[in-house]
PDB file of N, CA and C in Angstrom:
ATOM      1  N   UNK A   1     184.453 134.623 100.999  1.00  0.00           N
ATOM      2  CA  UNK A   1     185.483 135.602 100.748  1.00  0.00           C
ATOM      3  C   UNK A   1     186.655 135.273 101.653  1.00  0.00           C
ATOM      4  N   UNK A   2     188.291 135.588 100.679  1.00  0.00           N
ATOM      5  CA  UNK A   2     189.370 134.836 101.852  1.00  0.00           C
ATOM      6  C   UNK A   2     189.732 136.369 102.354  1.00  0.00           C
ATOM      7  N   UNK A   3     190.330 136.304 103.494  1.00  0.00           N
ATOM      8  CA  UNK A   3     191.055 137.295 104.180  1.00  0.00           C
ATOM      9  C   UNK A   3     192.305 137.208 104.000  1.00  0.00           C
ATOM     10  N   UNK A   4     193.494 137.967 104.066  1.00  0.00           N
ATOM     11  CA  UNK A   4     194.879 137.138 104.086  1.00  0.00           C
ATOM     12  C   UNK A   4     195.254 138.236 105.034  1.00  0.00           C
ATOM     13  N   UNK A   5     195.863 137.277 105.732  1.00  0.00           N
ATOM     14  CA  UNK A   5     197.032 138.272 107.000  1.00  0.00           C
ATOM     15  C   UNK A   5     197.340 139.064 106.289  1.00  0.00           C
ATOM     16  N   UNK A   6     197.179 140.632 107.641  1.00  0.00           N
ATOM     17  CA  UNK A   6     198.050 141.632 107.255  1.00  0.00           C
ATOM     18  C   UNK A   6     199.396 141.321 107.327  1.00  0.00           C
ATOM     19  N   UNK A   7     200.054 141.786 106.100  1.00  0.00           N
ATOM     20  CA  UNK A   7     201.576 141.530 106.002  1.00  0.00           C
ATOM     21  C   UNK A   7     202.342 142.484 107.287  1.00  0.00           C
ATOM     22  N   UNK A   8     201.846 143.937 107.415  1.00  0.00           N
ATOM     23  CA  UNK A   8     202.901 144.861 108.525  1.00  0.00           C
ATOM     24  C   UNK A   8     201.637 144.970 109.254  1.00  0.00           C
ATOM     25  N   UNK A   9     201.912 144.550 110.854  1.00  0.00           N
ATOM     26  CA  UNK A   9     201.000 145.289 111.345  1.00  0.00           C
ATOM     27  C   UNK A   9     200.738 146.200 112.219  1.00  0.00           C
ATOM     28  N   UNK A  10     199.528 146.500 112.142  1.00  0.00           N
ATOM     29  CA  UNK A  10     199.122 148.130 112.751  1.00  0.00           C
ATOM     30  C   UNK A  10     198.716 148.121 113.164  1.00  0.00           C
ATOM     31  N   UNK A  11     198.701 149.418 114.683  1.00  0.00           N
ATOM     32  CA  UNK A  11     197.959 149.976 115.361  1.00  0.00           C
ATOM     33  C   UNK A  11     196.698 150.458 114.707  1.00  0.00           C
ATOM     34  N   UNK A  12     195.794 150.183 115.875  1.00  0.00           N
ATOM     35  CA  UNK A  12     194.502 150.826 115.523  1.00  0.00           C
ATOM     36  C   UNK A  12     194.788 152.611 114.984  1.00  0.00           C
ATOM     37  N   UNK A  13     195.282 153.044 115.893  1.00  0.00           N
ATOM     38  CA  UNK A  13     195.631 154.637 115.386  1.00  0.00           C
ATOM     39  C   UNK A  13     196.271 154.591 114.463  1.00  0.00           C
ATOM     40  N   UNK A  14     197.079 153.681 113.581  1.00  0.00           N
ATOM     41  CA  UNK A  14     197.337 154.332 113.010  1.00  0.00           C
ATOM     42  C   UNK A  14     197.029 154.021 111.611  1.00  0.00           C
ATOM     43  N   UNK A  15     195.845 153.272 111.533  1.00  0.00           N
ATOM     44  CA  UNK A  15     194.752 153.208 110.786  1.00  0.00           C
ATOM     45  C   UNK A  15     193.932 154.199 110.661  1.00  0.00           C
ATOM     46  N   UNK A  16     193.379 153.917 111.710  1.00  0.00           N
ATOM     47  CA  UNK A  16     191.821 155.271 111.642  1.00  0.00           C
ATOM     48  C   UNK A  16     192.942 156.162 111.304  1.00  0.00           C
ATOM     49  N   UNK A  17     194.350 156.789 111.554  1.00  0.00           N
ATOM     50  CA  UNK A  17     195.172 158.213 111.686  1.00  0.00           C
ATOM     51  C   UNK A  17     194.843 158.405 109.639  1.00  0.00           C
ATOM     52  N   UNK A  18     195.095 157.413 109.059  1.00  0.00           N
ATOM     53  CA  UNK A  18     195.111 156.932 107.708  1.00  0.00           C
ATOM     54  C   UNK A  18     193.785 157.525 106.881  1.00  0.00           C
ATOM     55  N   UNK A  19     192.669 157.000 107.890  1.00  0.00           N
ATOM     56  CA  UNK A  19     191.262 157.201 107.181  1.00  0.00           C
ATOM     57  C   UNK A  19     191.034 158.078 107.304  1.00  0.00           C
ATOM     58  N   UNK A  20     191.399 159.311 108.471  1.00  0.00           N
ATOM     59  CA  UNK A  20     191.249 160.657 108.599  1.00  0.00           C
ATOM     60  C   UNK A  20     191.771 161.600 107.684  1.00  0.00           C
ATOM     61  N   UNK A  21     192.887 161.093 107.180  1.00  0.00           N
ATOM     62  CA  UNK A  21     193.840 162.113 106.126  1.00  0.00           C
ATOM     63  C   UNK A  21     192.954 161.478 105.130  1.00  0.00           C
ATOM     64  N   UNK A  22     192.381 160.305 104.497  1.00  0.00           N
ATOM     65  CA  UNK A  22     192.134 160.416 103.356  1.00  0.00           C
ATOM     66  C   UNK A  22     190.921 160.715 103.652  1.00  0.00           C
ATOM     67  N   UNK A  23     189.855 161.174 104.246  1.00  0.00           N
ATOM     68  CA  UNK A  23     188.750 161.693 104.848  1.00  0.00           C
ATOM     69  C   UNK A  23     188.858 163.550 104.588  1.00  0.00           C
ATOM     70  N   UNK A  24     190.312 163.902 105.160  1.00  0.00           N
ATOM     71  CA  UNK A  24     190.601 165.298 105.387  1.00  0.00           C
ATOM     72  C   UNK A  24     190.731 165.734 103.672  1.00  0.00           C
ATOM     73  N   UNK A  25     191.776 164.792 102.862  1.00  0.00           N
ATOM     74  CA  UNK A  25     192.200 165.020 101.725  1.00  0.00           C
ATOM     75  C   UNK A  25     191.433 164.739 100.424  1.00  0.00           C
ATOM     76  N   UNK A  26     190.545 163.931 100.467  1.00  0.00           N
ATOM     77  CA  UNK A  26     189.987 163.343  99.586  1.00  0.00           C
ATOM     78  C   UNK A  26     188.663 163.985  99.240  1.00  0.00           C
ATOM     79  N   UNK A  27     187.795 164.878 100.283  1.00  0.00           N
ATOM     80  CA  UNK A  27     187.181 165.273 100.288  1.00  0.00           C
ATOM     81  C   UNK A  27     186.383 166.551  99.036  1.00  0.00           C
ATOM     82  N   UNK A  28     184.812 166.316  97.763  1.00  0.00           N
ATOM     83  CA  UNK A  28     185.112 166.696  96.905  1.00  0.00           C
ATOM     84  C   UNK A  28     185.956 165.955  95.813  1.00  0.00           C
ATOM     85  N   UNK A  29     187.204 165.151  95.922  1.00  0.00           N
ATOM     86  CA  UNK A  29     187.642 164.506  94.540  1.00  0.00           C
ATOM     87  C   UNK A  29     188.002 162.961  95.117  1.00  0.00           C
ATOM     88  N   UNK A  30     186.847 162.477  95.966  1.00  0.00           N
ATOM     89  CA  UNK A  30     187.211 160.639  96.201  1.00  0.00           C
ATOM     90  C   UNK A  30     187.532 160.131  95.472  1.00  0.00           C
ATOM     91  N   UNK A  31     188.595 159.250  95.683  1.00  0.00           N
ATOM     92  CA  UNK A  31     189.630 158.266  94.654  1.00  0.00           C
ATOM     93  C   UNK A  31     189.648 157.260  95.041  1.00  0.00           C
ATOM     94  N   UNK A  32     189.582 156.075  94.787  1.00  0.00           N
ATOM     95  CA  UNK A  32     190.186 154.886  95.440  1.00  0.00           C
ATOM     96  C   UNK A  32     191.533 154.902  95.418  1.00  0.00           C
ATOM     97  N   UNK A  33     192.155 156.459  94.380  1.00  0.00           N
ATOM     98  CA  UNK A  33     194.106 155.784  95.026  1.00  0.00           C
ATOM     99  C   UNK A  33     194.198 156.455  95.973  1.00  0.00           C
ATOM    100  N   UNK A  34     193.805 157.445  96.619  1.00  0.00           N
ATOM    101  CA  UNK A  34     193.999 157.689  97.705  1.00  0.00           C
ATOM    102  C   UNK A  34     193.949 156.939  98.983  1.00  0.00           C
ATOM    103  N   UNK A  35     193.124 155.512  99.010  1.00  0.00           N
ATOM    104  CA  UNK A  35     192.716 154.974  99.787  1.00  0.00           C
ATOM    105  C   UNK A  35     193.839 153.616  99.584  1.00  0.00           C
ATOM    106  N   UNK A  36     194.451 153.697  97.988  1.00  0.00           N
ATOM    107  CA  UNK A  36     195.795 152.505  97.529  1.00  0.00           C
ATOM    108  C   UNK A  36     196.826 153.363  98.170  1.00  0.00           C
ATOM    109  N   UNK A  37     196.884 154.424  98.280  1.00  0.00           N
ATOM    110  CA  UNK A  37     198.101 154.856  98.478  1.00  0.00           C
ATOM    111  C   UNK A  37     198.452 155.124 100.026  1.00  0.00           C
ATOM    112  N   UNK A  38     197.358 154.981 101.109  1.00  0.00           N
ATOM    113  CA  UNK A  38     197.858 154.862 102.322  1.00  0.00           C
ATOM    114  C   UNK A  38     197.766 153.768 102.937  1.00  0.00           C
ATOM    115  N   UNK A  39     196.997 152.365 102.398  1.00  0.00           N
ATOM    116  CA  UNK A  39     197.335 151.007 102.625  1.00  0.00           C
ATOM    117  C   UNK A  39     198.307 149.778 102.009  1.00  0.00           C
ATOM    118  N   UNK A  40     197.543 150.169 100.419  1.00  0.00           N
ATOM    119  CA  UNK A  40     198.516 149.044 100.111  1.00  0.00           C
ATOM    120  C   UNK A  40     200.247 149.450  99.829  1.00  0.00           C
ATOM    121  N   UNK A  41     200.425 150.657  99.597  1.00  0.00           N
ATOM    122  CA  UNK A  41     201.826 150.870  99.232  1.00  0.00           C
ATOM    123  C   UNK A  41     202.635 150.749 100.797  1.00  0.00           C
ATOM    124  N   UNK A  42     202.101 151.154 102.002  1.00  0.00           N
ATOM    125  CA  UNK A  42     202.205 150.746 103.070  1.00  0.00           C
ATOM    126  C   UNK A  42     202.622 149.462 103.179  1.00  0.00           C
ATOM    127  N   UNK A  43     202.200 148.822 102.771  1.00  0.00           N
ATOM    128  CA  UNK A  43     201.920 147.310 103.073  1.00  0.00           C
ATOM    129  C   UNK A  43     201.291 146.733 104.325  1.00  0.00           C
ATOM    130  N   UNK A  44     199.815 147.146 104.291  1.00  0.00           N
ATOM    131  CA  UNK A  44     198.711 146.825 105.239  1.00  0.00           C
ATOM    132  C   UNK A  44     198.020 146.307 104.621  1.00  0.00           C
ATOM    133  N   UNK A  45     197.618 146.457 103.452  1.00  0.00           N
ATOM    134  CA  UNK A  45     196.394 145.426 102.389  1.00  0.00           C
ATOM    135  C   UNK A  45     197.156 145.232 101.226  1.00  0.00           C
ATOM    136  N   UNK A  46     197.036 143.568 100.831  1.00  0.00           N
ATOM    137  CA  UNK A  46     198.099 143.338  99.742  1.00  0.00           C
ATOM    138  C   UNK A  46     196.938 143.566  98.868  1.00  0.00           C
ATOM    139  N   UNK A  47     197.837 144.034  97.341  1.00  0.00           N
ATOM    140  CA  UNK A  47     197.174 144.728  96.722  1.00  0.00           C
ATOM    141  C   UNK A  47     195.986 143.988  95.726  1.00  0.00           C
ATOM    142  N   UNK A  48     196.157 142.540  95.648  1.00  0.00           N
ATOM    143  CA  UNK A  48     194.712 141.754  95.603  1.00  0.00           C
ATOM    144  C   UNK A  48     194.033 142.108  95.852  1.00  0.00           C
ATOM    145  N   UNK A  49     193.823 141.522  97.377  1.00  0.00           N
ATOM    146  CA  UNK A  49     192.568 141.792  98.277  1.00  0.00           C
ATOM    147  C   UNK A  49     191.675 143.313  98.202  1.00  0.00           C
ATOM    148  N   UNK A  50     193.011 144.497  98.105  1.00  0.00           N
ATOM    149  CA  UNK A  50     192.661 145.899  97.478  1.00  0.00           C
ATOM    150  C   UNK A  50     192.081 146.040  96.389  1.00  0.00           C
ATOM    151  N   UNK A  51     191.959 145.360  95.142  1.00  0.00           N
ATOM    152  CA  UNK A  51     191.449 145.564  93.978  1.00  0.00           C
ATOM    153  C   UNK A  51     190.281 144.478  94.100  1.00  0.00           C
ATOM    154  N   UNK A  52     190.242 143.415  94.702  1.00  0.00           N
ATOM    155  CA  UNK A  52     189.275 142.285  94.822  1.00  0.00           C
ATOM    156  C   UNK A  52     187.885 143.668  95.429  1.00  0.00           C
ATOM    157  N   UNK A  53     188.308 143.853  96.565  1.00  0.00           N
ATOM    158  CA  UNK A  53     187.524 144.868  97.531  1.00  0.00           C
ATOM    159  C   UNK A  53     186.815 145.818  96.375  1.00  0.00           C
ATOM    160  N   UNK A  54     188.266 146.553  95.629  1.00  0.00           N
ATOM    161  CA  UNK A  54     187.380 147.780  94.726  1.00  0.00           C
ATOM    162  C   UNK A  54     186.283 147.001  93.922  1.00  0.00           C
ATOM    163  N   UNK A  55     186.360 146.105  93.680  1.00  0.00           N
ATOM    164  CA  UNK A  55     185.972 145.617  92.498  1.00  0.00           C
ATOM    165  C   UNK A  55     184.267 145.200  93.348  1.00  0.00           C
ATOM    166  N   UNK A  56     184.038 144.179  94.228  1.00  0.00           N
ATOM    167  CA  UNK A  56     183.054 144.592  95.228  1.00  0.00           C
ATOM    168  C   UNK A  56     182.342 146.248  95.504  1.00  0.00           C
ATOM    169  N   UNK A  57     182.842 146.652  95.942  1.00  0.00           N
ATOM    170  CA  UNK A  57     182.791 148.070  96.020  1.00  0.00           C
ATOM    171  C   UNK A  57     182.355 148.976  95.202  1.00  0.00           C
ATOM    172  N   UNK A  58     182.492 148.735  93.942  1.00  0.00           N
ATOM    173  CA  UNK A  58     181.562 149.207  92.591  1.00  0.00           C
ATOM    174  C   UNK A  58     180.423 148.094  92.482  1.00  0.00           C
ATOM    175  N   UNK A  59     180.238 147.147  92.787  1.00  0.00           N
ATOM    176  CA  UNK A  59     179.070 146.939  92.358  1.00  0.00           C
ATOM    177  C   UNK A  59     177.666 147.256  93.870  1.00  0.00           C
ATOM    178  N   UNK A  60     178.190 147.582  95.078  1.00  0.00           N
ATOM    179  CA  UNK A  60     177.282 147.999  95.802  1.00  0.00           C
ATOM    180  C   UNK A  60     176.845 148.978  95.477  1.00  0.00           C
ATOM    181  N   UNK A  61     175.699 149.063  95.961  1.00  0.00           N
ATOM    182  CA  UNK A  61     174.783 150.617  95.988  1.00  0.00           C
ATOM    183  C   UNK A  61     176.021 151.884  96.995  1.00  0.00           C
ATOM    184  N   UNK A  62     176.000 153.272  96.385  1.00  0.00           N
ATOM    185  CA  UNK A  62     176.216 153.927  97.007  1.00  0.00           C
ATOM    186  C   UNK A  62     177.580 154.501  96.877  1.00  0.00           C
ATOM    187  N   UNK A  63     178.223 155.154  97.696  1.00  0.00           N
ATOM    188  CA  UNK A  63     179.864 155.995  96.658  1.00  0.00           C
ATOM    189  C   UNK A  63     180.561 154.755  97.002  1.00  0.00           C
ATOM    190  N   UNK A  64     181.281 154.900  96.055  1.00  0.00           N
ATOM    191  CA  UNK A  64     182.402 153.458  96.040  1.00  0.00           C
ATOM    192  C   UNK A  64     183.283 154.012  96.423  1.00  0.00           C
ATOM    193  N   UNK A  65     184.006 155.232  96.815  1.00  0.00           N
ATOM    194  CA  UNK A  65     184.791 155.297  97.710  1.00  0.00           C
ATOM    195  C   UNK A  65     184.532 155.011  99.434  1.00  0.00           C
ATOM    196  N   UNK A  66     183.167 154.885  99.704  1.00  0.00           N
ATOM    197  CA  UNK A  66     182.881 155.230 100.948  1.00  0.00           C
ATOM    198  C   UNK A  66     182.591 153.551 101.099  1.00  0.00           C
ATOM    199  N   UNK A  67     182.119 152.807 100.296  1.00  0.00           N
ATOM    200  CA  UNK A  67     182.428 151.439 100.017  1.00  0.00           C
ATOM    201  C   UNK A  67     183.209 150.449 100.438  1.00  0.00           C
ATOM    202  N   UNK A  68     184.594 151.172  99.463  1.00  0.00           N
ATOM    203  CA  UNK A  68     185.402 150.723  99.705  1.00  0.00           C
ATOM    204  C   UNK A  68     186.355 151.359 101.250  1.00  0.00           C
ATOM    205  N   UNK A  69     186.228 151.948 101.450  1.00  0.00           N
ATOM    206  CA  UNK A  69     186.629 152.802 102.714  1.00  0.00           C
ATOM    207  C   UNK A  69     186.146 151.352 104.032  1.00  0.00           C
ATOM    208  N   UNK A  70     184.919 151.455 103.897  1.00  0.00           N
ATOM    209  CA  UNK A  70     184.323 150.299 104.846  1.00  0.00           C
ATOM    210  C   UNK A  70     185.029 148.817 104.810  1.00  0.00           C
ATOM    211  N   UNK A  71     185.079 148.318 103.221  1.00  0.00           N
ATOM    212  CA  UNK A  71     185.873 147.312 103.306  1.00  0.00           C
ATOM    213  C   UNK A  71     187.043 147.157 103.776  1.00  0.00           C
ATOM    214  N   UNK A  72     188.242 147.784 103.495  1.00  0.00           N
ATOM    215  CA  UNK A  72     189.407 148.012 104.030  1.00  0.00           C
ATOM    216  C   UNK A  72     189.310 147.853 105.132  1.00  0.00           C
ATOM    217  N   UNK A  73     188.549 149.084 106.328  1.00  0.00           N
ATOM    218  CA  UNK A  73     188.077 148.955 107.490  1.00  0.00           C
ATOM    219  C   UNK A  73     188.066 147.408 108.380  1.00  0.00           C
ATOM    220  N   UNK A  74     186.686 146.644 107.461  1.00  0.00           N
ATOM    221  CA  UNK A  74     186.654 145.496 107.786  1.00  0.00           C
ATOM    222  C   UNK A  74     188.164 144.271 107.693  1.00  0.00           C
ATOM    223  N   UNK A  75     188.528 144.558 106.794  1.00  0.00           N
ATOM    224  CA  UNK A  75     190.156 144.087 106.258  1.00  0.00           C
ATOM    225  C   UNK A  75     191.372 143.993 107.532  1.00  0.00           C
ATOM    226  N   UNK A  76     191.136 145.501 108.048  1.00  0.00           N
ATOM    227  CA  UNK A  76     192.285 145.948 108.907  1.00  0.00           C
ATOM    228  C   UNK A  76     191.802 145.580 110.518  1.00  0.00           C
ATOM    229  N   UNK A  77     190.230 145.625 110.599  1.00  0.00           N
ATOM    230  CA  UNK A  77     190.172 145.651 112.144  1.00  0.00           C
ATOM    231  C   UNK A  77     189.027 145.228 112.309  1.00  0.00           C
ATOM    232  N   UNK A  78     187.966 144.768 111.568  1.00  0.00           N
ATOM    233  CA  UNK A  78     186.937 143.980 111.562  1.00  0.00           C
ATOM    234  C   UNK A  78     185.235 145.121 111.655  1.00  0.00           C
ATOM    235  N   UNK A  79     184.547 144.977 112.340  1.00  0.00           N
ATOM    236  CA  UNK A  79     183.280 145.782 112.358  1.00  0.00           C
ATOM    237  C   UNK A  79     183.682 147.268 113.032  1.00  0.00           C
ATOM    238  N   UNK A  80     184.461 147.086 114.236  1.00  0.00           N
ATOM    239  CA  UNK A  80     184.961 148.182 114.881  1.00  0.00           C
ATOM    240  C   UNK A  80     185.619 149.251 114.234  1.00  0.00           C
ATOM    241  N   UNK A  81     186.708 148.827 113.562  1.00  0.00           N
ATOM    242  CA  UNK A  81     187.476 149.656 112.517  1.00  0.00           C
ATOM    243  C   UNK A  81     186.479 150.584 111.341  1.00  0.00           C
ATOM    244  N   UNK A  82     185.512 149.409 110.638  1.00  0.00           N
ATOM    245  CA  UNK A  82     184.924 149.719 109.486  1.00  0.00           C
ATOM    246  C   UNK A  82     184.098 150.979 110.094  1.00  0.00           C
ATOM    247  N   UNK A  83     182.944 150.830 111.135  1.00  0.00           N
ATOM    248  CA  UNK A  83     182.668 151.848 111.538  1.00  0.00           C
ATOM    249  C   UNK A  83     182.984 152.998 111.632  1.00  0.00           C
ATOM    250  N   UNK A  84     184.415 152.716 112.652  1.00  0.00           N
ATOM    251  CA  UNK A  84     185.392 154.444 112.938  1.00  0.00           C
ATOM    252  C   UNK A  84     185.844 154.942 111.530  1.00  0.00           C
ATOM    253  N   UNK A  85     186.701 154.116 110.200  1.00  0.00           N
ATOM    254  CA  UNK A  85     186.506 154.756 109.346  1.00  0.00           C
ATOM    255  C   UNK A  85     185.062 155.478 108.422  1.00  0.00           C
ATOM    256  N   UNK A  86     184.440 154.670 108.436  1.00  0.00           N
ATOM    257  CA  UNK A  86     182.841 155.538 107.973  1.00  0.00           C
ATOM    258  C   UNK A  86     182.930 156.995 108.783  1.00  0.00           C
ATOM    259  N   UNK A  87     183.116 156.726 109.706  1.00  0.00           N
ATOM    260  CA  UNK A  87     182.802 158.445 110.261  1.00  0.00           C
ATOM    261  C   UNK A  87     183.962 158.756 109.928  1.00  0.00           C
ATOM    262  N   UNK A  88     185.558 158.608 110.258  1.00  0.00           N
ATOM    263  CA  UNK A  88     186.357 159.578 109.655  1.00  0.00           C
ATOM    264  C   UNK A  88     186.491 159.927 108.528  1.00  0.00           C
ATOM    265  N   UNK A  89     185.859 159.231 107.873  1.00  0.00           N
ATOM    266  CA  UNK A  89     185.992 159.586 106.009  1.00  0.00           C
ATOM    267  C   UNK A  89     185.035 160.439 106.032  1.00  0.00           C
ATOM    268  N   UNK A  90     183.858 160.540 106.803  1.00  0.00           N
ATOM    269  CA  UNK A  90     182.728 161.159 106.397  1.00  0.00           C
ATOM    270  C   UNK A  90     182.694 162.374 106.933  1.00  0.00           C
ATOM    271  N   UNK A  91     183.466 162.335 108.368  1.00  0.00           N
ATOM    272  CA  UNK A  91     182.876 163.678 109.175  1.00  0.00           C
ATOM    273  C   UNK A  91     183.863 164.932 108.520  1.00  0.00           C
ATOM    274  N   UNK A  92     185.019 164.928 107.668  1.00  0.00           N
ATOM    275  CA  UNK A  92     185.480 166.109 107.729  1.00  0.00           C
ATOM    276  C   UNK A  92     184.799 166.921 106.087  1.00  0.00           C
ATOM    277  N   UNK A  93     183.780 166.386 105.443  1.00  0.00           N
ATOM    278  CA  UNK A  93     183.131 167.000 104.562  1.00  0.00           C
ATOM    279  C   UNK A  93     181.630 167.574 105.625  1.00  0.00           C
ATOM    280  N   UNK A  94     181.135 166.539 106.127  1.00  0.00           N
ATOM    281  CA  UNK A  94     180.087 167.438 106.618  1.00  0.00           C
ATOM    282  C   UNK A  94     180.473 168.378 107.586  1.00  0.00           C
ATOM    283  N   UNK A  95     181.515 168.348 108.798  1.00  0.00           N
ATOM    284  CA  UNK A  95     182.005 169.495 109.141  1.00  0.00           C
ATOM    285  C   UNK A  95     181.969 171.218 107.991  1.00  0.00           C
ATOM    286  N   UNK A  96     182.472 170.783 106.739  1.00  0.00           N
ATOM    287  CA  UNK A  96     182.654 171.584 106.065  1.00  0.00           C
ATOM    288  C   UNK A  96     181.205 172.274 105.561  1.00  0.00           C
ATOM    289  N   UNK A  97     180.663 171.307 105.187  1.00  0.00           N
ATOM    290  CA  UNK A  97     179.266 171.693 104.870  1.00  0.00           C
ATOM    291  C   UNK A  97     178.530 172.269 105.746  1.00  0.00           C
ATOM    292  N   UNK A  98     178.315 172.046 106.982  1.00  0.00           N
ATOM    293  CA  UNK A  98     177.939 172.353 108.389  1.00  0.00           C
ATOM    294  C   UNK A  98     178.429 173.658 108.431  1.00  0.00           C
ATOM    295  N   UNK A  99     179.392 174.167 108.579  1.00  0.00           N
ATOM    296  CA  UNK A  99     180.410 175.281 109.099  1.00  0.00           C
ATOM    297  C   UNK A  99     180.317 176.265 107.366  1.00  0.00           C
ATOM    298  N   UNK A 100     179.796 175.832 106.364  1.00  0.00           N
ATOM    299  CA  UNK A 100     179.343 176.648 105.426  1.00  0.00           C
ATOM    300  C   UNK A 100     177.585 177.309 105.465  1.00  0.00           C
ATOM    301  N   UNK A 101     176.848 176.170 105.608  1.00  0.00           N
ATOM    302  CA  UNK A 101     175.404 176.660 106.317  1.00  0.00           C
ATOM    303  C   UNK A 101     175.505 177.744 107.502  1.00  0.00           C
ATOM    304  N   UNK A 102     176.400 177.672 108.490  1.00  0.00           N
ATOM    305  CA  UNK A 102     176.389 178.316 109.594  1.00  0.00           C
ATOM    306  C   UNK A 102     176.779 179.653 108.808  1.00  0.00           C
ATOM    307  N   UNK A 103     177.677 179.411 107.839  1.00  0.00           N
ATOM    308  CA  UNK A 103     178.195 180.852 107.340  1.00  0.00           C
ATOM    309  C   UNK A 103     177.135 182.287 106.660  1.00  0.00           C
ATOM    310  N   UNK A 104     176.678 181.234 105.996  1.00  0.00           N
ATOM    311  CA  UNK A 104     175.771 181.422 105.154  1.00  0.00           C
ATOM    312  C   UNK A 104     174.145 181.629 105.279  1.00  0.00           C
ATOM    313  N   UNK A 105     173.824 182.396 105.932  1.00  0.00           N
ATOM    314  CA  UNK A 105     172.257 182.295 106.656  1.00  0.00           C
ATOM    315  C   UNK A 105     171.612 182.257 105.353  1.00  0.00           C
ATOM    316  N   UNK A 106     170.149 181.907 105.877  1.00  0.00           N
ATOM    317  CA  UNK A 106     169.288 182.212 104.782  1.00  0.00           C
ATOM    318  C   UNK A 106     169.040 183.900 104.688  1.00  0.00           C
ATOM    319  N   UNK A 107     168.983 184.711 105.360  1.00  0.00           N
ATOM    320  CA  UNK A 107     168.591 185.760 105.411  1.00  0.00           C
ATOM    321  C   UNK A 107     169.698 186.894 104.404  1.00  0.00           C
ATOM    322  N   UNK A 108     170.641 186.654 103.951  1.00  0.00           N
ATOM    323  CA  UNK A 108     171.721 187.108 103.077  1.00  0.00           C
ATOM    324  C   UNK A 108     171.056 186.957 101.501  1.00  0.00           C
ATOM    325  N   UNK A 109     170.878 187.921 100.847  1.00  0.00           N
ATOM    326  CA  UNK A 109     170.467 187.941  99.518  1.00  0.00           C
ATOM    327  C   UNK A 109     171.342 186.939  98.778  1.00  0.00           C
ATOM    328  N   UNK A 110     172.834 187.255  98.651  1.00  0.00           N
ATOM    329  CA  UNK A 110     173.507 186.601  97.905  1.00  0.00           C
ATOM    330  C   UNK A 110     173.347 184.805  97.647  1.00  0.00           C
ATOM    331  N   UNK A 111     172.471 184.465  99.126  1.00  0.00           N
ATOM    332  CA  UNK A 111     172.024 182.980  99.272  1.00  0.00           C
ATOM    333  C   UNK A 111     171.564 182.470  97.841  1.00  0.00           C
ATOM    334  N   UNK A 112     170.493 183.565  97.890  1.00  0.00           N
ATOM    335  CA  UNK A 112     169.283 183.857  97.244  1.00  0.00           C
ATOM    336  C   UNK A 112     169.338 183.499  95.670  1.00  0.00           C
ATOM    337  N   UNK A 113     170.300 184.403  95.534  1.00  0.00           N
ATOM    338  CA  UNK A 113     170.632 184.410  93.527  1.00  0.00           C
ATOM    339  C   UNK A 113     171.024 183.206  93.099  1.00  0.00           C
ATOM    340  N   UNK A 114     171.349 182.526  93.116  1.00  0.00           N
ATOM    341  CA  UNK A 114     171.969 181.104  92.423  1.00  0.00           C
ATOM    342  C   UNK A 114     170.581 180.496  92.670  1.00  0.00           C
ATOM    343  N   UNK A 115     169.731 180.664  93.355  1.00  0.00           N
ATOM    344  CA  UNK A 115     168.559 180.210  94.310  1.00  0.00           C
ATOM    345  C   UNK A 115     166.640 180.486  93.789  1.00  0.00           C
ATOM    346  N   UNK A 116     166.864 181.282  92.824  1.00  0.00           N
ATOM    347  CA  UNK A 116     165.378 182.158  92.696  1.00  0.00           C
ATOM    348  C   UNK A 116     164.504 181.569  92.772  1.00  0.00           C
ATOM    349  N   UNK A 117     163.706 179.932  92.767  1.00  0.00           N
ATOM    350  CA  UNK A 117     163.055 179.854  93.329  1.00  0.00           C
ATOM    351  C   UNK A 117     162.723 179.274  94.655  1.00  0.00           C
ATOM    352  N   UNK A 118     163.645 179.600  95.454  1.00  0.00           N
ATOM    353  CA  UNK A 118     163.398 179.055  96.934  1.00  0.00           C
ATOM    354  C   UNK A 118     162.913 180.226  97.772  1.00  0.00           C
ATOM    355  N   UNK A 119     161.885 180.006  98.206  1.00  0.00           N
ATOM    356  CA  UNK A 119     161.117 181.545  99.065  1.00  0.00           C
ATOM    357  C   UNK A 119     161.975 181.538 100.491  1.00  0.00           C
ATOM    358  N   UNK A 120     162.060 183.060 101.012  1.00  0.00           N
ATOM    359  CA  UNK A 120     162.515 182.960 101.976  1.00  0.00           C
ATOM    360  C   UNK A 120     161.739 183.026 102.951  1.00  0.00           C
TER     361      UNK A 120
END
């Protein structure tokens, strides 16, 4: 697989700053343009290598946004990057999910109804 120089380049922040908004925003309706629209229109990943990636990225196991999220990652900053985006893409849905369980005890009937056969 070729790499090609980033054409503009970037700070680490303000990459991961990138993966967080589409982490914050994307969350519920993952897109891969969300993920075209804060690199390659940027001009941080030419838009080859961006569609080469998607195109990889659907054929792995697993969400192809979160996929492709990693690739880019690897693209922009190598293992280090790919990592920190995995968690920023990831952590602001389970935050949400997290902070909805907390809301939501089991002990609340209303849990319950959408629910009938889960014993409490």
């Amino acid at each position: 697989m070729y790499y090609t120089v980033v054409s503009v380049p970037a700070s680490a922040s303000v990459v991961l700053r990138k993966f967080l908004w589409a982490g914050l925003t994307a969350f519920g309706a993952a897109r891969w343009t969300t993920l075209e629209s804060a690199f390659v229109r940027d001009g941080l990943i030419e838009e080859q290598d961006f569609f080469r990636d998607y195109a990889i990225s659907s054929t792995l196991p697993g969400p192809t946004f979160v996929n492709l999220a990693v690739l880019c990652g690897m693209r922009l900053g190598g293992v280090r990057i790919a990592l920190a985006a995995l968690v920023l893409l990831l952590a602001p849905g389970l935050v949400a999910v997290i902070l909805a369980l907390a809301y939501l005890s089991p002990s609340e009937p209303r849990v319950f109804v959408p629910l009938p056969d889960v014993e409490k």
